[in-house]
N, C-alpha and C. Protein backbone atom coordinates (compact mmCIF):
# COMPACT_ATOMS: atom_id res chain seq x y z
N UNK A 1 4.57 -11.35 -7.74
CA UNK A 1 3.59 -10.62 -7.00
C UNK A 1 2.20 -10.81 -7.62
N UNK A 2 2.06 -10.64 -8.38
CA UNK A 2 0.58 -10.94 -9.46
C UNK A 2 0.20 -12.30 -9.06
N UNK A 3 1.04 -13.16 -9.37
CA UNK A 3 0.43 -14.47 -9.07
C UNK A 3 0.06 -14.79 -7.87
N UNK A 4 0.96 -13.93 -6.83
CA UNK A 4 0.03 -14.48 -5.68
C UNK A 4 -1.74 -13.52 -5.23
N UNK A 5 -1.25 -11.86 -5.98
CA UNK A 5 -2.48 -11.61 -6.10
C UNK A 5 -3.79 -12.23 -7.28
N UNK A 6 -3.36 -12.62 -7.68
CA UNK A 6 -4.52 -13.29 -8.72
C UNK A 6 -5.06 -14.98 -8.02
N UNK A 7 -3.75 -15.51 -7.28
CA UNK A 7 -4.12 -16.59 -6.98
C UNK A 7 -5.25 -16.44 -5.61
N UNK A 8 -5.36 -15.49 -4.80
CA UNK A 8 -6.01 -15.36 -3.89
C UNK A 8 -7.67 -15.06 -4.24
N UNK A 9 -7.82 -15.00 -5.85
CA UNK A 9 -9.44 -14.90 -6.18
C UNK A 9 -10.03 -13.85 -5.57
N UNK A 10 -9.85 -12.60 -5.05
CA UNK A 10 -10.27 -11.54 -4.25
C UNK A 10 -11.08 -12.03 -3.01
N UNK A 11 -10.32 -12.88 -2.06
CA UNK A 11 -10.92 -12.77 -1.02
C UNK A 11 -10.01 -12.50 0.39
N UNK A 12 -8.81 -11.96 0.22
CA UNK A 12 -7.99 -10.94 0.97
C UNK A 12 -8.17 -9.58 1.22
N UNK A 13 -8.51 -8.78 2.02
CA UNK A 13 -8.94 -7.42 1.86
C UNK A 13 -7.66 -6.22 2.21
N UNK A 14 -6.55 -7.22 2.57
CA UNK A 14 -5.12 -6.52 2.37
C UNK A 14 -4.55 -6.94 2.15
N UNK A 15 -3.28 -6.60 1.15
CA UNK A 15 -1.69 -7.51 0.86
C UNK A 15 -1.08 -5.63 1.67
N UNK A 16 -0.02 -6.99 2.07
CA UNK A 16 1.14 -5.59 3.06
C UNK A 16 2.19 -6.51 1.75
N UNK A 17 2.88 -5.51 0.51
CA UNK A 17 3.80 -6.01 -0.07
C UNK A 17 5.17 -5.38 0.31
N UNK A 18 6.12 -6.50 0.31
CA UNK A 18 7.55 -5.28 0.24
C UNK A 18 8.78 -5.95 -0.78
N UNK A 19 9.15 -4.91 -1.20
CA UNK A 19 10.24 -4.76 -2.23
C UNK A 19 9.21 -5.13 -3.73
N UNK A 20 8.12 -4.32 -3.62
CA UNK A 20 7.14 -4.70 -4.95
C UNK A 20 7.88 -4.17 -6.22
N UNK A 21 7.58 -4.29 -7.41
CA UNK A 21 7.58 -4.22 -8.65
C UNK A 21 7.05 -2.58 -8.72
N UNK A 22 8.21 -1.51 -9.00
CA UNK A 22 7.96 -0.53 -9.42
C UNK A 22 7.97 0.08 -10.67
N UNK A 23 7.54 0.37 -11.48
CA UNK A 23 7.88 0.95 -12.93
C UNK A 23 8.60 2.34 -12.84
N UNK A 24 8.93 2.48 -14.38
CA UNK A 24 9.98 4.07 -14.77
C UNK A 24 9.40 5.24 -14.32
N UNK A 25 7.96 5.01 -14.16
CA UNK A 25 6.73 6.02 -13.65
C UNK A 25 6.64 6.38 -12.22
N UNK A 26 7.41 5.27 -11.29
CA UNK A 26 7.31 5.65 -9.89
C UNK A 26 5.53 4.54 -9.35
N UNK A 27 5.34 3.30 -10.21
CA UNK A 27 4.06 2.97 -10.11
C UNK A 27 3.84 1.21 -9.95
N UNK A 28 3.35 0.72 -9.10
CA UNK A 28 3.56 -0.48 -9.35
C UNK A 28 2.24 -1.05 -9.71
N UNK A 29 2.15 -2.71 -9.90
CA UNK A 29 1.31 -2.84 -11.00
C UNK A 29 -0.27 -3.58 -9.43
N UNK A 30 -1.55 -3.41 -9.85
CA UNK A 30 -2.08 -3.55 -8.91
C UNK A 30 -3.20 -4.55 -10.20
N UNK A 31 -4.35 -5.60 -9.59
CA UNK A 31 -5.56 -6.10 -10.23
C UNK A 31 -6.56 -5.03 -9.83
N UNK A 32 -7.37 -5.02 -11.07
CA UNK A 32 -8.51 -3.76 -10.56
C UNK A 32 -9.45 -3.55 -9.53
N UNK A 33 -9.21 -4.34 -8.67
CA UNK A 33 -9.97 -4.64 -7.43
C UNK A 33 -9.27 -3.98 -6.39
N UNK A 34 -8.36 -3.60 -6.54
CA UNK A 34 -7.18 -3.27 -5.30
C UNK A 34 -6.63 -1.99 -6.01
N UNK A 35 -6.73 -0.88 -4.60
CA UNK A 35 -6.14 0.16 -4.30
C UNK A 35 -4.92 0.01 -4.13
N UNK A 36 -3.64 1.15 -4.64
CA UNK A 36 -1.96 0.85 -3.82
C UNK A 36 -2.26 2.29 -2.89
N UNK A 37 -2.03 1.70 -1.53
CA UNK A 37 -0.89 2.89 -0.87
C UNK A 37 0.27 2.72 -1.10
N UNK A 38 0.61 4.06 -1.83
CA UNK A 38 2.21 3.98 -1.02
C UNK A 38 3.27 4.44 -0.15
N UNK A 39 3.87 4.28 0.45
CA UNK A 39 4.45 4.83 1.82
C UNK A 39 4.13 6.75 1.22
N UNK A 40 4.59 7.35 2.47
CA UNK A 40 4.24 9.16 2.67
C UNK A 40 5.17 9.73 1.35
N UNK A 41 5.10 10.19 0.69
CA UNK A 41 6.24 11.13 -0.26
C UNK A 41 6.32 10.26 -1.55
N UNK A 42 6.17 9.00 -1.41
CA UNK A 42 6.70 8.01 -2.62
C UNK A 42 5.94 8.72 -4.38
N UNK A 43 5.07 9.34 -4.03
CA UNK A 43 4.79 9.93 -6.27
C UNK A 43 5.36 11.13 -5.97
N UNK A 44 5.77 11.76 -4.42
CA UNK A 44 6.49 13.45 -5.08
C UNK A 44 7.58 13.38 -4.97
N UNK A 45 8.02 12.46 -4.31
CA UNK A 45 9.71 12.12 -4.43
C UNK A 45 10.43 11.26 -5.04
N UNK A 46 9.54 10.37 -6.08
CA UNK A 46 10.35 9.41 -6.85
C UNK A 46 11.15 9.86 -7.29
N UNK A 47 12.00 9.09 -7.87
CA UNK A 47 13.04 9.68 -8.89
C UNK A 47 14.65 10.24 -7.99
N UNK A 48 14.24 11.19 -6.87
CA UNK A 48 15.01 12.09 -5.98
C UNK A 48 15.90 11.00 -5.62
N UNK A 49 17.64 11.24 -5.65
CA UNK A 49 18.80 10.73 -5.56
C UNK A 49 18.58 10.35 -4.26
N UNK A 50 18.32 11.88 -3.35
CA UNK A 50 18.27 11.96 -2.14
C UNK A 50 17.62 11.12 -0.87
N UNK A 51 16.23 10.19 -1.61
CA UNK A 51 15.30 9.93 -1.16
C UNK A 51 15.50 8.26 -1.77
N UNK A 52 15.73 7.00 -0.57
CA UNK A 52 16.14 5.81 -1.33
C UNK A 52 14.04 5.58 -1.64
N UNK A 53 14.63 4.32 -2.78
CA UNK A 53 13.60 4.00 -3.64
C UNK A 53 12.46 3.06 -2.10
N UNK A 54 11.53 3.50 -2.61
CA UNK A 54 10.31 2.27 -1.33
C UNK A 54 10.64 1.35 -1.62
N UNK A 55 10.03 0.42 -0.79
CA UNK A 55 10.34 -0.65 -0.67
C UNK A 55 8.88 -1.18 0.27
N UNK A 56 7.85 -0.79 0.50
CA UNK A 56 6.67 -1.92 0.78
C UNK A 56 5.91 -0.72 0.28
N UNK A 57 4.21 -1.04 0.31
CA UNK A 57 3.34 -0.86 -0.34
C UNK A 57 2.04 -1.66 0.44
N UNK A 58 0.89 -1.50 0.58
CA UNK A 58 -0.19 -1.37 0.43
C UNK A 58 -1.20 -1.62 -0.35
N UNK A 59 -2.09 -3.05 -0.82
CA UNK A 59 -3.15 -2.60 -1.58
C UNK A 59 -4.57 -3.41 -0.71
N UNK A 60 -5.21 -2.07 -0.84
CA UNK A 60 -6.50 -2.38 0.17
C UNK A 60 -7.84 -2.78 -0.78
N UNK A 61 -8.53 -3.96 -0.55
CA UNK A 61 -9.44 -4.28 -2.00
C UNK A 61 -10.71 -3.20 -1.58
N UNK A 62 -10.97 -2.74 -2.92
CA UNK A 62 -12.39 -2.28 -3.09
C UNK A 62 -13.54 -1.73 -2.58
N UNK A 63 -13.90 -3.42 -1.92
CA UNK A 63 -14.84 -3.53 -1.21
C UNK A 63 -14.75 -3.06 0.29
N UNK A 64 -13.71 -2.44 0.97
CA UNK A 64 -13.27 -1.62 2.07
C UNK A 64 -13.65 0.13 1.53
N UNK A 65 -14.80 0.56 1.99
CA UNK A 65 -14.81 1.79 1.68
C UNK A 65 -13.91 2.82 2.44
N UNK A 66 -13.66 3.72 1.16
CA UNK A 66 -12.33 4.67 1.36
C UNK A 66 -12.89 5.42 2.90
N UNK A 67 -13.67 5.52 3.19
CA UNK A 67 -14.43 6.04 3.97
C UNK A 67 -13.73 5.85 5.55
N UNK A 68 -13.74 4.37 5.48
CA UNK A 68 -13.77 3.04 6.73
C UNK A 68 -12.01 3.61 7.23
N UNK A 69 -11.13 3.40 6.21
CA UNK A 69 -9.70 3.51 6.12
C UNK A 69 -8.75 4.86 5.68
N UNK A 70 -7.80 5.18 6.46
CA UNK A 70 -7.20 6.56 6.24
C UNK A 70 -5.81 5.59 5.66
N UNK A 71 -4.64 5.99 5.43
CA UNK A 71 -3.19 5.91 5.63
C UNK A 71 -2.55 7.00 6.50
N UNK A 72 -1.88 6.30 7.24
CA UNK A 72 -1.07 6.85 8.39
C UNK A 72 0.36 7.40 7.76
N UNK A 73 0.44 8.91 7.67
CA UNK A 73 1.35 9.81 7.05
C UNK A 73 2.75 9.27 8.15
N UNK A 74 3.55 8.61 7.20
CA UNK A 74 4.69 8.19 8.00
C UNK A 74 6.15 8.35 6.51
N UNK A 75 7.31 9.34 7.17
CA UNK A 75 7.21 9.86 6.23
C UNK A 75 8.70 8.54 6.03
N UNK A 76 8.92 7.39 5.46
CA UNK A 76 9.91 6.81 4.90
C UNK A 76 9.24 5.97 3.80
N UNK A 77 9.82 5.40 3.41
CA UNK A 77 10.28 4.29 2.32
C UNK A 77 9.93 3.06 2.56
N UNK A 78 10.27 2.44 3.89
CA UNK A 78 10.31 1.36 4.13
C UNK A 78 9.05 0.94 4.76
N UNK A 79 8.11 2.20 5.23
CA UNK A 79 6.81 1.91 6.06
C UNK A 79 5.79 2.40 5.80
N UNK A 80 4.91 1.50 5.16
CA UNK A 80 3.14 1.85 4.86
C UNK A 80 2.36 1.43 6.04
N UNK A 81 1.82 2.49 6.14
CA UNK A 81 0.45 2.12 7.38
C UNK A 81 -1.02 2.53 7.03
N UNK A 82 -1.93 2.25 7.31
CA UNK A 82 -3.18 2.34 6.91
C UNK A 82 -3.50 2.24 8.57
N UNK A 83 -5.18 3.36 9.26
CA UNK A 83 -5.83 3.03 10.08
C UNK A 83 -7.71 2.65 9.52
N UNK A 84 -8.31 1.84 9.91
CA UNK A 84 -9.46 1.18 10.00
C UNK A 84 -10.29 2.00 10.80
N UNK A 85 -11.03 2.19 10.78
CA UNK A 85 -11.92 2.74 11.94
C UNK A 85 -13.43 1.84 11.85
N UNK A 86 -13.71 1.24 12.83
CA UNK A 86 -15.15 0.45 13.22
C UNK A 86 -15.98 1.42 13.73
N UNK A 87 -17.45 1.08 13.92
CA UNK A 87 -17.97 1.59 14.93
C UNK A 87 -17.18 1.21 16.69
N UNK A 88 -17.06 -0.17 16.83
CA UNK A 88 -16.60 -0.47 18.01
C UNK A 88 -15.00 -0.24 17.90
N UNK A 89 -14.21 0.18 17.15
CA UNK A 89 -12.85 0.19 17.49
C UNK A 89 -12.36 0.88 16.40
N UNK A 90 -10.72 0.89 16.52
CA UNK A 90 -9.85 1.37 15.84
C UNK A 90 -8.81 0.26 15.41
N UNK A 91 -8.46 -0.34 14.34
CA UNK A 91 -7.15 -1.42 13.70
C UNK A 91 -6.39 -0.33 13.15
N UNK A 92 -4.95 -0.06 13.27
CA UNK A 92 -3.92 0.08 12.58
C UNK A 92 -2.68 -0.99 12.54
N UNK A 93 -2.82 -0.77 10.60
CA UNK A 93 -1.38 -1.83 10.06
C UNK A 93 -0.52 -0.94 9.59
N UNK A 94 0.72 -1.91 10.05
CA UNK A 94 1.87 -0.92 9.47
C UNK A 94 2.73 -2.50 8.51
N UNK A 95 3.30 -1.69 7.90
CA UNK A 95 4.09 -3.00 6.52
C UNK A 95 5.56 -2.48 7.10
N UNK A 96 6.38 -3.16 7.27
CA UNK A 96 7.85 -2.28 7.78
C UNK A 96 8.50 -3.52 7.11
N UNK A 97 9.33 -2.41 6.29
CA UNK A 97 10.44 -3.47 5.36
C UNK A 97 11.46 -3.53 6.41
């Protein structure tokens, strides 16, 4: 995963990742240019038996102000979404493992 984010030189303004690299922390690893979403519940429910582990992720670079972009409260594991808002329009992505 790194290598393909490092190989892209920051000129991607989204990776939709799935089955990323999570740590013991519930955290996966991001370059400092890039924000992670992660799917709805994933830092208050890590760990939970009940609740299977995520599996995609989100990182939106930087230079996208937090402002521009919400995440779309979707409450599984398998699906990160983010909405865009333009002056002329609305983009929503969804990552579905």
């Amino acid at each position: 995963m790194h290598d393909i984010l490092r190989a892209d030189k920051g000129q991607a303004d989204i990776f939709a990742i799935q089955e990323p690299y999570i740590d013991s922390k519930g955290r996966t690893r991001a370059l400092p240019h890039l924000r992670v979403v992660y799917p709805t519940g994933h830092i208050e429910h890590f760990g939970d038996p009940a609740r299977p582990r995520s599996r995609s992720v989100m990182m939106i670079h930087t230079r996208l102000s937090t402002g521009s972009w919400t995440q779309i409260e979707i409450p599984c594991g398998d699906i990160t979404a983010i909405q865009i808002k333009t002056t002329s329009s609305t983009l929503r992505i969804f990552n579905i493992y």
